[in-house]
Protein backbone atom coordinates (compact mmCIF):
# COMPACT_ATOMS: atom_id res chain seq x y z
CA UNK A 1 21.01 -33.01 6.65
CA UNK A 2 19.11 -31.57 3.64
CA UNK A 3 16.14 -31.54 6.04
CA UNK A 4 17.45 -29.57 8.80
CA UNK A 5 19.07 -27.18 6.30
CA UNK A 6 15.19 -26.58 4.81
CA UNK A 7 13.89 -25.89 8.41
CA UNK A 8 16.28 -23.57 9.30
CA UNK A 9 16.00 -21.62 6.04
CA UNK A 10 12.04 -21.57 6.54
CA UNK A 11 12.77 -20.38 10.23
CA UNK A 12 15.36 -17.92 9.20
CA UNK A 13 12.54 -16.37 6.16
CA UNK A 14 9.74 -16.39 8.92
CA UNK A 15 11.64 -14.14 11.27
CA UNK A 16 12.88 -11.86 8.55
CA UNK A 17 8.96 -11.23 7.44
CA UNK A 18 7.61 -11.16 11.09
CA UNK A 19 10.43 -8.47 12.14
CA UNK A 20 10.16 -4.68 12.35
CA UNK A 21 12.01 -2.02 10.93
CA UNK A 22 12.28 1.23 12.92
CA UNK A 23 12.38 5.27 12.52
CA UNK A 24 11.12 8.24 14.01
CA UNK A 25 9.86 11.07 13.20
CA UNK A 26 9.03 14.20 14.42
CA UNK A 27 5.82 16.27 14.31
CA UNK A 28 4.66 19.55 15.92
CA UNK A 29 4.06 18.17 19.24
CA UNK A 30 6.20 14.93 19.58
CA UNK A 31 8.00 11.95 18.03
CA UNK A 32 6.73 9.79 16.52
CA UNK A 33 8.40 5.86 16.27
CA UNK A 34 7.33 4.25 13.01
CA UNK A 35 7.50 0.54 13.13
CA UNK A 36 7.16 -1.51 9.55
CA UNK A 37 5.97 -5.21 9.59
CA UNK A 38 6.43 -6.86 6.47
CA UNK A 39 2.81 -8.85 6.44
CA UNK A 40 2.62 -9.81 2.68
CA UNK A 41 4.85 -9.23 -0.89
CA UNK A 42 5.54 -6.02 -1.68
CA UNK A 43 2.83 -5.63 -3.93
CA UNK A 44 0.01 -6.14 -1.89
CA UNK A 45 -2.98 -3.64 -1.15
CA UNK A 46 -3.28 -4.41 3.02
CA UNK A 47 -6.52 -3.72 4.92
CA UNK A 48 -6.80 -3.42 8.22
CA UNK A 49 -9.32 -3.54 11.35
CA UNK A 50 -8.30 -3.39 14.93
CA UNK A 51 -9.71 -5.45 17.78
CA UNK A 52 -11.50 -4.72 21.07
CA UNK A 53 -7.67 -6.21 22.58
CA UNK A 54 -4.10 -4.26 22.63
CA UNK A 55 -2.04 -4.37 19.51
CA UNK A 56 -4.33 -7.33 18.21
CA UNK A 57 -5.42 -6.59 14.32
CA UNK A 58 -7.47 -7.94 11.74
CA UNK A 59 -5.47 -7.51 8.21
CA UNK A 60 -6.43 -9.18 4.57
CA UNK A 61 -4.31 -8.54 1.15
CA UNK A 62 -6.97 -7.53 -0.88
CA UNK A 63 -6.13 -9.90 -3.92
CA UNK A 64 -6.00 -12.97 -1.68
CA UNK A 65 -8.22 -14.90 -0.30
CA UNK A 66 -7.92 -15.09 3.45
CA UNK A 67 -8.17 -13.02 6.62
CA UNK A 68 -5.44 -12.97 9.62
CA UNK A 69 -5.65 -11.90 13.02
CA UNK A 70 -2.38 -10.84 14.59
CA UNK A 71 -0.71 -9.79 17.68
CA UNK A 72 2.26 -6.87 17.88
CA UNK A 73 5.04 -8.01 20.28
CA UNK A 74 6.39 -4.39 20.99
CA UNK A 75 9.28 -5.07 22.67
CA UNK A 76 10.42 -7.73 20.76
CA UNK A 77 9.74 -5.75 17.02
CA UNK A 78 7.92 -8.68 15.53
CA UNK A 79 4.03 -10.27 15.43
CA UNK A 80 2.50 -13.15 16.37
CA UNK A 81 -0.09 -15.07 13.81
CA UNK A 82 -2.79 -16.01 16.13
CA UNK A 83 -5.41 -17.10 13.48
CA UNK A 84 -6.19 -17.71 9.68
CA UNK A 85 -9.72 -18.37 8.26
CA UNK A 86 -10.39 -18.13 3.78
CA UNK A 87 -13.38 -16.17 2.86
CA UNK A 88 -16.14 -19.33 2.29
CA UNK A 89 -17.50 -19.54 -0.93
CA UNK A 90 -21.40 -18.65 -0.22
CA UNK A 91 -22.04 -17.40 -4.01
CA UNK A 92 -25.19 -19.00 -5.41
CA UNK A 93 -24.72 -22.53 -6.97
CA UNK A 94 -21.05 -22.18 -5.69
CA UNK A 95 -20.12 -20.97 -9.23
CA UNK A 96 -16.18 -20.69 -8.69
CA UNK A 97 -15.61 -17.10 -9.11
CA UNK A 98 -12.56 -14.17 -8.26
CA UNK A 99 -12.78 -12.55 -4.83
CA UNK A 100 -11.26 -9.00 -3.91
CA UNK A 101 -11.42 -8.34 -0.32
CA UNK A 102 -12.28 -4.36 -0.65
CA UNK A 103 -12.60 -3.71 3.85
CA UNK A 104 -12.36 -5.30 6.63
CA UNK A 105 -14.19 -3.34 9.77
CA UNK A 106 -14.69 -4.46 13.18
CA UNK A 107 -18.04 -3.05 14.79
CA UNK A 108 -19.04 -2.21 18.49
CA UNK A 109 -20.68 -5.61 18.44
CA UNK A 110 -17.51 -7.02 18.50
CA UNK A 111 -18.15 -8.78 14.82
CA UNK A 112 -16.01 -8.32 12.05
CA UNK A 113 -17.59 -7.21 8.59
CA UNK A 114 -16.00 -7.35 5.58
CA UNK A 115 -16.79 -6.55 2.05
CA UNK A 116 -15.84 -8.87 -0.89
CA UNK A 117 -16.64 -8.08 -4.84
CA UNK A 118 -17.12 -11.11 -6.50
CA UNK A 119 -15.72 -11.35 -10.31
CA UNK A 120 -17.00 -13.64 -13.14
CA UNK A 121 -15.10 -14.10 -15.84
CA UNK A 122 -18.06 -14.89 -17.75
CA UNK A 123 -19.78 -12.01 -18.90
CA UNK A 124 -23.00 -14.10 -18.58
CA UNK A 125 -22.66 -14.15 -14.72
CA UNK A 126 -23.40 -11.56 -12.10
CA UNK A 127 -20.67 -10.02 -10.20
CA UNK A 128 -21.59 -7.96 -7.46
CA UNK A 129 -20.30 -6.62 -4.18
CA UNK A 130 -21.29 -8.74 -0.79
CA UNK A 131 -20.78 -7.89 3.22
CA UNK A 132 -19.98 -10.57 5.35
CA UNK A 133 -20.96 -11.19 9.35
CA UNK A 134 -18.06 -12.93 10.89
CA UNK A 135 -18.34 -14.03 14.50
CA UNK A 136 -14.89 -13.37 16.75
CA UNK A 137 -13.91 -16.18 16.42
CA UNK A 138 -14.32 -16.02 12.11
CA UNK A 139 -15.69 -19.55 12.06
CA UNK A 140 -19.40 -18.71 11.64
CA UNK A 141 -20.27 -16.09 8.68
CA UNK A 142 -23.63 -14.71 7.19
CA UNK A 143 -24.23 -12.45 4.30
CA UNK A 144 -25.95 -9.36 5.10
CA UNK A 145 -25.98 -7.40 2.09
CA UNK A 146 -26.21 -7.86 -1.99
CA UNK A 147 -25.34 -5.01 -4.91
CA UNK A 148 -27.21 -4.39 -7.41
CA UNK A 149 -27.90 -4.46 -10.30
CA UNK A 150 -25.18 -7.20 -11.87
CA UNK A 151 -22.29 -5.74 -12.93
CA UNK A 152 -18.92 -7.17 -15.28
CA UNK A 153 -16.16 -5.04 -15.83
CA UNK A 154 -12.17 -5.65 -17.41
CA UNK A 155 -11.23 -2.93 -15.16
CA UNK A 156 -9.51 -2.51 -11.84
CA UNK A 157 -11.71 -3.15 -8.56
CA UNK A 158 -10.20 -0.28 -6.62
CA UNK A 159 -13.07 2.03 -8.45
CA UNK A 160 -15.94 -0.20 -6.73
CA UNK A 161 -14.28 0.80 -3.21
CA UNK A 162 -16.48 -1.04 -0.48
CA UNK A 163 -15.49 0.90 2.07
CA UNK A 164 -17.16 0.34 5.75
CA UNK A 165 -17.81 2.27 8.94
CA UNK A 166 -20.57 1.64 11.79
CA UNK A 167 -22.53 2.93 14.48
CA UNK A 168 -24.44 1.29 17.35
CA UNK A 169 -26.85 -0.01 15.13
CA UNK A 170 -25.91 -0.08 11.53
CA UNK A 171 -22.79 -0.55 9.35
CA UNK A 172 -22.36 1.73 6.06
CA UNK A 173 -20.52 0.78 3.28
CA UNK A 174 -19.41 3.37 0.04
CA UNK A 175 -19.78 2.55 -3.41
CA UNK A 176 -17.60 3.89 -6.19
CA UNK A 177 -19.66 5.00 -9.62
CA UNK A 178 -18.31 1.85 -11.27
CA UNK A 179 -21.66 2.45 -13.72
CA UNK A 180 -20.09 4.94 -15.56
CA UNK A 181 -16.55 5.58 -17.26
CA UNK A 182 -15.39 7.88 -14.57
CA UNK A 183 -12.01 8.75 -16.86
CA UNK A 184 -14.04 9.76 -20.00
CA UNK A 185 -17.37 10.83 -17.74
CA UNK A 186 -19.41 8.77 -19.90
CA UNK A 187 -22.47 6.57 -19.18
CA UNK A 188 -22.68 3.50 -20.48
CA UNK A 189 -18.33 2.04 -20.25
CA UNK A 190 -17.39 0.06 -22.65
CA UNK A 191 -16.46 -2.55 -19.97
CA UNK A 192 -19.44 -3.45 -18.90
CA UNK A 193 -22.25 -6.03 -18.74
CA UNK A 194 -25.38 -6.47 -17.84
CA UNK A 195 -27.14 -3.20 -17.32
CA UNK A 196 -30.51 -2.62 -18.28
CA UNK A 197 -31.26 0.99 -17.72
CA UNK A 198 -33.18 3.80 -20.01
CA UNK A 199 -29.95 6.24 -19.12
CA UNK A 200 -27.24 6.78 -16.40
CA UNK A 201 -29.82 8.75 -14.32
CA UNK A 202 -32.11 5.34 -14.22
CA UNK A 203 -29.23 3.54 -13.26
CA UNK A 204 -28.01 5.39 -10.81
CA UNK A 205 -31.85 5.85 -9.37
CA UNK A 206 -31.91 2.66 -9.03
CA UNK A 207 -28.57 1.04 -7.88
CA UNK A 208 -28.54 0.12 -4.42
CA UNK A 209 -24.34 0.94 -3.77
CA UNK A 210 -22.60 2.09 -6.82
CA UNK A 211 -21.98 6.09 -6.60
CA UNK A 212 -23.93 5.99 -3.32
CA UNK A 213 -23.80 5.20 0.53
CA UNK A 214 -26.24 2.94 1.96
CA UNK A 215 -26.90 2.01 5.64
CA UNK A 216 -27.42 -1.94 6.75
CA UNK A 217 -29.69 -2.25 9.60
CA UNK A 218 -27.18 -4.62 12.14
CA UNK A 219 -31.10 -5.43 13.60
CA UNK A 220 -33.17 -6.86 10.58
CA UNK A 221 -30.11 -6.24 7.14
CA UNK A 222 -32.34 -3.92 5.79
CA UNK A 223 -30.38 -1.58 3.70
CA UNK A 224 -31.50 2.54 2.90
CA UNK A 225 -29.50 4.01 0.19
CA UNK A 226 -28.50 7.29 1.77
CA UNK A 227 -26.69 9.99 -0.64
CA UNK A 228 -25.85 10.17 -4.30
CA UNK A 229 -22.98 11.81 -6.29
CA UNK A 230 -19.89 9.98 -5.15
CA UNK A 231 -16.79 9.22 -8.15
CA UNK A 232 -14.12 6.85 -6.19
CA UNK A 233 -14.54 6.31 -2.12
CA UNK A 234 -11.23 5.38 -0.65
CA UNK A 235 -12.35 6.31 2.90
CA UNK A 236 -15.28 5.74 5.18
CA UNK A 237 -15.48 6.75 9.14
CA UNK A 238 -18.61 7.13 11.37
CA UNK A 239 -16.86 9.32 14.62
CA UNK A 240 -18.61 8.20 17.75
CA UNK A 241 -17.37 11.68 19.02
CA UNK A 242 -18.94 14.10 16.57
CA UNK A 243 -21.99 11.64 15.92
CA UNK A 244 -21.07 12.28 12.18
CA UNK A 245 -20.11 9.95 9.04
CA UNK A 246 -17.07 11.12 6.85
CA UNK A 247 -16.47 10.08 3.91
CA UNK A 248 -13.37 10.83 1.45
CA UNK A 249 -13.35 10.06 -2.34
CA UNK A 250 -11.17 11.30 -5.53
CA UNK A 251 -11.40 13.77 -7.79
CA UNK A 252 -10.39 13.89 -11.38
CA UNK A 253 -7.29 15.39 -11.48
CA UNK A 254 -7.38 16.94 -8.15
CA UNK A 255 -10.70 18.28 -5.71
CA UNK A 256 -9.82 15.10 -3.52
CA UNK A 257 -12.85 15.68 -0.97
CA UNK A 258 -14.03 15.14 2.45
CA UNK A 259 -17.66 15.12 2.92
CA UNK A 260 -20.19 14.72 6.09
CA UNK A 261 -22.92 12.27 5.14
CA UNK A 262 -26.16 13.79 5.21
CA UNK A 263 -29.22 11.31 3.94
CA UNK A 264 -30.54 12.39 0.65
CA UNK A 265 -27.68 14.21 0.04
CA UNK A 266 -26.21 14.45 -4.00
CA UNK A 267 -22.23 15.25 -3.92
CA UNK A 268 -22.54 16.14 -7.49
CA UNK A 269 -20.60 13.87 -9.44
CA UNK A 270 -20.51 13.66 -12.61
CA UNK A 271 -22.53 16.94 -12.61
CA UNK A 272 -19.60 19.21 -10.69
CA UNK A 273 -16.49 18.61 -9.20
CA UNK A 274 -13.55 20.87 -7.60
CA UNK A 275 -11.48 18.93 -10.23
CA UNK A 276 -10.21 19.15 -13.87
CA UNK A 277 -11.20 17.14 -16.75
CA UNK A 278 -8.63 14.65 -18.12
CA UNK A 279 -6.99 15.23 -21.56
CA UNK A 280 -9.51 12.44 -23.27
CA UNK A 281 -12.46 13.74 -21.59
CA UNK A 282 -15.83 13.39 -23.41
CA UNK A 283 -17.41 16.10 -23.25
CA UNK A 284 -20.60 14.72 -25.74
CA UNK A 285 -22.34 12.93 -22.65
CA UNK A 286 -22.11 15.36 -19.35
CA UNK A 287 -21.92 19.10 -19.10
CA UNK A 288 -19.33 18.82 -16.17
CA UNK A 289 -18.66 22.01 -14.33
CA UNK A 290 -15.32 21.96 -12.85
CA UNK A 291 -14.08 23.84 -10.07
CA UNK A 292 -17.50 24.09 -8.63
CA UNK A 293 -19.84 23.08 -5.74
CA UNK A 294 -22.83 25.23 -6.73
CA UNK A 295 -25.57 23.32 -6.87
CA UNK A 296 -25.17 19.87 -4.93
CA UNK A 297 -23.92 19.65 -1.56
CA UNK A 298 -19.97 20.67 -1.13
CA UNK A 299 -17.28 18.94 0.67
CA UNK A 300 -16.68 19.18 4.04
CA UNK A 301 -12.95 20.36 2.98
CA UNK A 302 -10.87 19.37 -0.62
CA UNK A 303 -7.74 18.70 -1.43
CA UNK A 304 -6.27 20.67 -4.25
CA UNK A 305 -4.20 19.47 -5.93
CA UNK A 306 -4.78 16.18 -5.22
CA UNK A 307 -3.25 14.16 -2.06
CA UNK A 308 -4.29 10.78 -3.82
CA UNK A 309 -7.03 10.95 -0.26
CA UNK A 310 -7.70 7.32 1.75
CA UNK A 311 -8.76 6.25 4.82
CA UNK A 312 -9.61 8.28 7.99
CA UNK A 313 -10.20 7.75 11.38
CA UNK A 314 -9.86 9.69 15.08
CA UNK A 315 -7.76 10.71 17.98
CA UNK A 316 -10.02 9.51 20.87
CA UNK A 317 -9.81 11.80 24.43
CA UNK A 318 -8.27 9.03 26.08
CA UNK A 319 -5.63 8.57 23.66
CA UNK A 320 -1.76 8.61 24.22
CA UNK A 321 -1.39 11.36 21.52
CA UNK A 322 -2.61 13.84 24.21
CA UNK A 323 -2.34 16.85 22.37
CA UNK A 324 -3.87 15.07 19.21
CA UNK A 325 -7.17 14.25 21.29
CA UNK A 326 -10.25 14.84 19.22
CA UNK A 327 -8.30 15.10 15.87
CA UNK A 328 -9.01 13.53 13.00
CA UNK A 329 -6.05 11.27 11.04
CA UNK A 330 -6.12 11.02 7.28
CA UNK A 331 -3.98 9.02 4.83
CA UNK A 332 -2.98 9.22 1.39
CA UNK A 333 -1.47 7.32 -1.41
CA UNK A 334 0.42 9.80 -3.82
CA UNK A 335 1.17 12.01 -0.86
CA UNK A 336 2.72 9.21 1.13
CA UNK A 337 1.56 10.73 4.39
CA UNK A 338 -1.12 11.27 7.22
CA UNK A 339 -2.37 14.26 8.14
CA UNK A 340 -4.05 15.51 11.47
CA UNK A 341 -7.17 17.53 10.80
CA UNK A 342 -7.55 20.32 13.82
CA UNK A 343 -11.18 21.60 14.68
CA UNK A 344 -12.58 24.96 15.69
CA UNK A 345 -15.28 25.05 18.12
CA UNK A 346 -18.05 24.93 15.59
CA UNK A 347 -16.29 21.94 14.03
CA UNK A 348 -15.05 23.52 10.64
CA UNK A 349 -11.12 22.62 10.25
CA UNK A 350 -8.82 24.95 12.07
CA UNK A 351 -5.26 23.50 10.27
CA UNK A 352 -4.11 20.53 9.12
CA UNK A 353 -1.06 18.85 9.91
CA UNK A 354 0.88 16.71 7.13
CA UNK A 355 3.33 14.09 8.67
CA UNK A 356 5.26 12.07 6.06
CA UNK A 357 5.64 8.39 6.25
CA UNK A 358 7.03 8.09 2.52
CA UNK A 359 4.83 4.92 1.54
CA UNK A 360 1.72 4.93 -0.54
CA UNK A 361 -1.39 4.29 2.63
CA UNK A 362 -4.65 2.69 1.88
CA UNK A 363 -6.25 1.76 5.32
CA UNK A 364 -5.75 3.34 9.09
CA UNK A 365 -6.88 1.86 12.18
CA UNK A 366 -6.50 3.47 16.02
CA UNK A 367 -6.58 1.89 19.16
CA UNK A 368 -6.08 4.01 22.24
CA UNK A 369 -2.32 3.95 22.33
CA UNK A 370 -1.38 3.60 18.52
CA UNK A 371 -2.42 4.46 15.25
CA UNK A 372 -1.71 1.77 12.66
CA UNK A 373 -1.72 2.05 8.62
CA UNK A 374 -1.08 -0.27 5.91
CA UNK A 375 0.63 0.42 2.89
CA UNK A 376 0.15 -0.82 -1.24
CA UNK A 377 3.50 -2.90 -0.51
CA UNK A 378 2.19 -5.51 2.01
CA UNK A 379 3.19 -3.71 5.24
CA UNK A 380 1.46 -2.93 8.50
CA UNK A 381 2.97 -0.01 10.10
CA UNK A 382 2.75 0.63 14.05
CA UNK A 383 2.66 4.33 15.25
CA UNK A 384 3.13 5.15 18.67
CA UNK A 385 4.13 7.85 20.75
CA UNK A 386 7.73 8.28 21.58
CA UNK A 387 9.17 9.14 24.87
CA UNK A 388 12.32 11.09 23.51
CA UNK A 389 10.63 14.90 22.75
CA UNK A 390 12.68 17.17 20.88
CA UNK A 391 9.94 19.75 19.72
CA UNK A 392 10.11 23.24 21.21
CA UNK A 393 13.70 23.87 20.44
CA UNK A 394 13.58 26.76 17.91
CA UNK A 395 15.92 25.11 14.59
CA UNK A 396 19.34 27.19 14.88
CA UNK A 397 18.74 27.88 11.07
CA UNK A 398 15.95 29.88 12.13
CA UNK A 399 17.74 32.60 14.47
CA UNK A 400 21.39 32.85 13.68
CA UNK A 401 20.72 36.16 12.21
CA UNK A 402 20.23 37.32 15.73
CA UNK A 403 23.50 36.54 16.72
CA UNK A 404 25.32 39.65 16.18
CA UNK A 405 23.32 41.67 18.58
CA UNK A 406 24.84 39.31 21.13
CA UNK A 407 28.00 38.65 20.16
CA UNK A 408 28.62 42.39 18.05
CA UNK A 409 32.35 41.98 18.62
CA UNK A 410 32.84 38.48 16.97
CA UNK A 411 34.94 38.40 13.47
CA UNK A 412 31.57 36.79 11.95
CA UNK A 413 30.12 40.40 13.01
CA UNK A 414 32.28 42.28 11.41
CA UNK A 415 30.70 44.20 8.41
CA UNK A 416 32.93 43.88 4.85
CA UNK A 417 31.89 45.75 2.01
CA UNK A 418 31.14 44.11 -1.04
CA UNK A 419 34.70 44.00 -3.50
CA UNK A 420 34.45 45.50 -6.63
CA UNK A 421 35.15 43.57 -9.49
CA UNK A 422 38.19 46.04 -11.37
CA UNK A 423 41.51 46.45 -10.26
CA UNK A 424 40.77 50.13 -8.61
CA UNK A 425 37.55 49.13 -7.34
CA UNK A 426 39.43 46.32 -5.38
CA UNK A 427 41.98 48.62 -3.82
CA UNK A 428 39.55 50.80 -2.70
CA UNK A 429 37.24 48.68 -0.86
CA UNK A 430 40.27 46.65 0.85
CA UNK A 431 41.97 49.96 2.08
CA UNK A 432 38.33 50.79 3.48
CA UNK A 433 38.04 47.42 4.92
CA UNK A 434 41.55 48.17 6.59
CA UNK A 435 40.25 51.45 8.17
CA UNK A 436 37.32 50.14 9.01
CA UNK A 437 38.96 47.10 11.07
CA UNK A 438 41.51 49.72 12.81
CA UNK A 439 39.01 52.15 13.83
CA UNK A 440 37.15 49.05 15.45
């Protein structure tokens, strides 16, 4: 008996995390119907990658050490877990050592790449940040790419980022400026191990990710570090469409940016920034000028203040979202919310959109019939178009003051002056009122 009552309790616990929770909401076009899968606990950081197959994704929890591939079952609510594979252990020596999954991307070749920073806790040993080559079927793996120089830090990995996009040919990954103290703008941290460098310009000259971008050749894993300047990447998007790579990073204290990667590009940071210094900003290290773009190359467009920026991706032309088609979708974490990014002609940003989903969003995928984000709280959220379209109807809220040149005659019509607020006053405006209704 105790047995059957422990299988149906472990039945009754997988259903609840494999079923969806529904709302819609509305946008300027359309509906929108908002699906929410629990995938993990509901403090996990979720990344995602679609597949080359309908509502199949790739998803990791960034503090654990595995990948999954699942399947949405629409019209039942609920996924199916069609496969699990751990990340091998392929450090040198196999020293035992942390993993943080930091992106997951699947490329045209139909591989999936993903980007793990490896953590020592001895200060002796040499973390680092390292891409993977999975086959499709995530049995076979090679490593294709190596940070440098060594790094250790006590800190949070979410300033590393990782973050990867591809073309035809290559895959890109972003690198936060994890050299540096980015709170205090201060070069060396406190935190950190293992660096050999003259001064933070050495370093940076000669760090192959960190504060950078750098192309992998998918032909021969030759890497070319494109662009400097870069704080905190939390997004990274190469549009097929546009033949362009975005990238989106933090500011301090606001300037959240979007930039277009151009090679041999410098962002500026720590030099400038569209942001504000934080209250125990250093100022004995770097002259930082704030609220500027003067010198290095600007963003593409900022956020100010900031949206807490993340992921972004694009509206392809034979997408469901038909009057979204050649938009670009961004997410955010403080702002809880993606917003669509509408272009001009010469490809500067008309407008932009915000659509709130009310969770905190660190990764967005898009096949050609959903968009999909994942959320710090170990969801996977399905967006799809809905078929009910209430858009177009003007809000009565916004025209009821045009309802007395209709409708003059209705009591609601009917003008009253204001009442005064002594005795006489009253008497006055009540014995106007009178005359004013009988002459009517």
């Amino acid at each position: 008996m105790k047995i059957i009552k422990i299988f149906i309790a472990i039945n009754i616990f997988y259903c609840q995390i494999n079923l969806a929770s529904a709302n819609e909401i509305e946008t300027n076009f359309f509906n929108l119907n908002i699906q929410d899968y629990q995938v993990s606990h509901n403090k996990s950081q979720i990344v995602i990658a679609s597949t080359n197959n309908k509502n199949e994704l790739y998803f990791s929890d960034r503090a654990l050490n595995f990948i999954k591939k699942i399947r949405f079952v629409k019209e039942k609510e609920r996924f199916e877990e069609l496969q699990q594979e751990s990340i091998p252990n392929l450090i040198e020596n196999a020293i035992t050592a942390k993993t943080f999954i930091l992106d997951l991307h699947h490329a045209l070749n139909g591989k999936l790449y993903i980007s793990v920073f490896y953590y020592f806790e001895n200060k002796n040993s040499c973390s680092k940040v390292m891409i993977y080559e999975y086959a499709a079927d995530l049995k076979n793996s090679k490593i294709i790419f190596s940070s440098s120089p060594c790094i250790n830090i006590e800190s949070g990995f979410h300033e590393i980022s990782g973050r990867l996009a591809s073309d035809k040919n290559n895959i890109y990954i972003s690198g936060g400026n994890i050299l540096m103290d980015i709170y205090n703008i201060k070069y060396p941290r406190s935190d950190i191990c293992c660096i050999k460098f003259k001064n933070y310009e050495d370093a940076i000259g000669n760090t192959n990710l960190y504060g950078s971008v750098t192309k992998i050749s998918l032909i021969n894993n030759k890497f070319e570090k494109l662009t400097l300047g870069h704080r905190v990447p939390e997004g990274l998007f190469f549009s097929q469409n546009l033949n362009k790579l975005f990238e989106t990073e933090h500011g301090p204290r606001g300037g959240d940016e979007i930039n277009i990667i151009e090679k041999n590009a410098n962002y500026g940071w720590p030099y400038e920034t569209l942001g504000r210094d934080y209250d125990n900003f250093d100022k004995k290290y770097f002259k930082t000028n704030f609220n500027s773009s003067n010198k290095f190359t600007p963003p593409y467009f900022a956020f100010t203040p900031s949206i807490g920026i993340s992921q972004l991706n694009e509206i392809s032309y034979d997408h469901s979202f038909t009057e979204w088609r050649g938009d670009l979708i961004l997410s955010s974490l403080k702002d809880k919310s993606l917003y669509r990014l509408k272009f001009k002609k010469n490809r500067e940003i008309m407008y932009v959109e915000k659509i709130l989903i009310g969770k905190r969003i660190r990764d967005i995928d898009i096949d050609n019939e959903n968009i999909y984000a994942s959320t710090d709280s170990g969801e996977i959220i399905s967006i799809s178009k809905s078929s009910r379209t209430v858009v177009g109807d003007y809000p009565k809220s916004d025209y009821d003051w045009s309802r007395c040149a209709i409708d003059r005659n209705s009591i609601e019509c009917k003008y009253k002056l204001t009442e005064s607020k002594n005795m006489l006053g009253q008497i006055k405006v009540k014995a106007l009122n009178m005359l004013k209704d009988i002459t009517n």
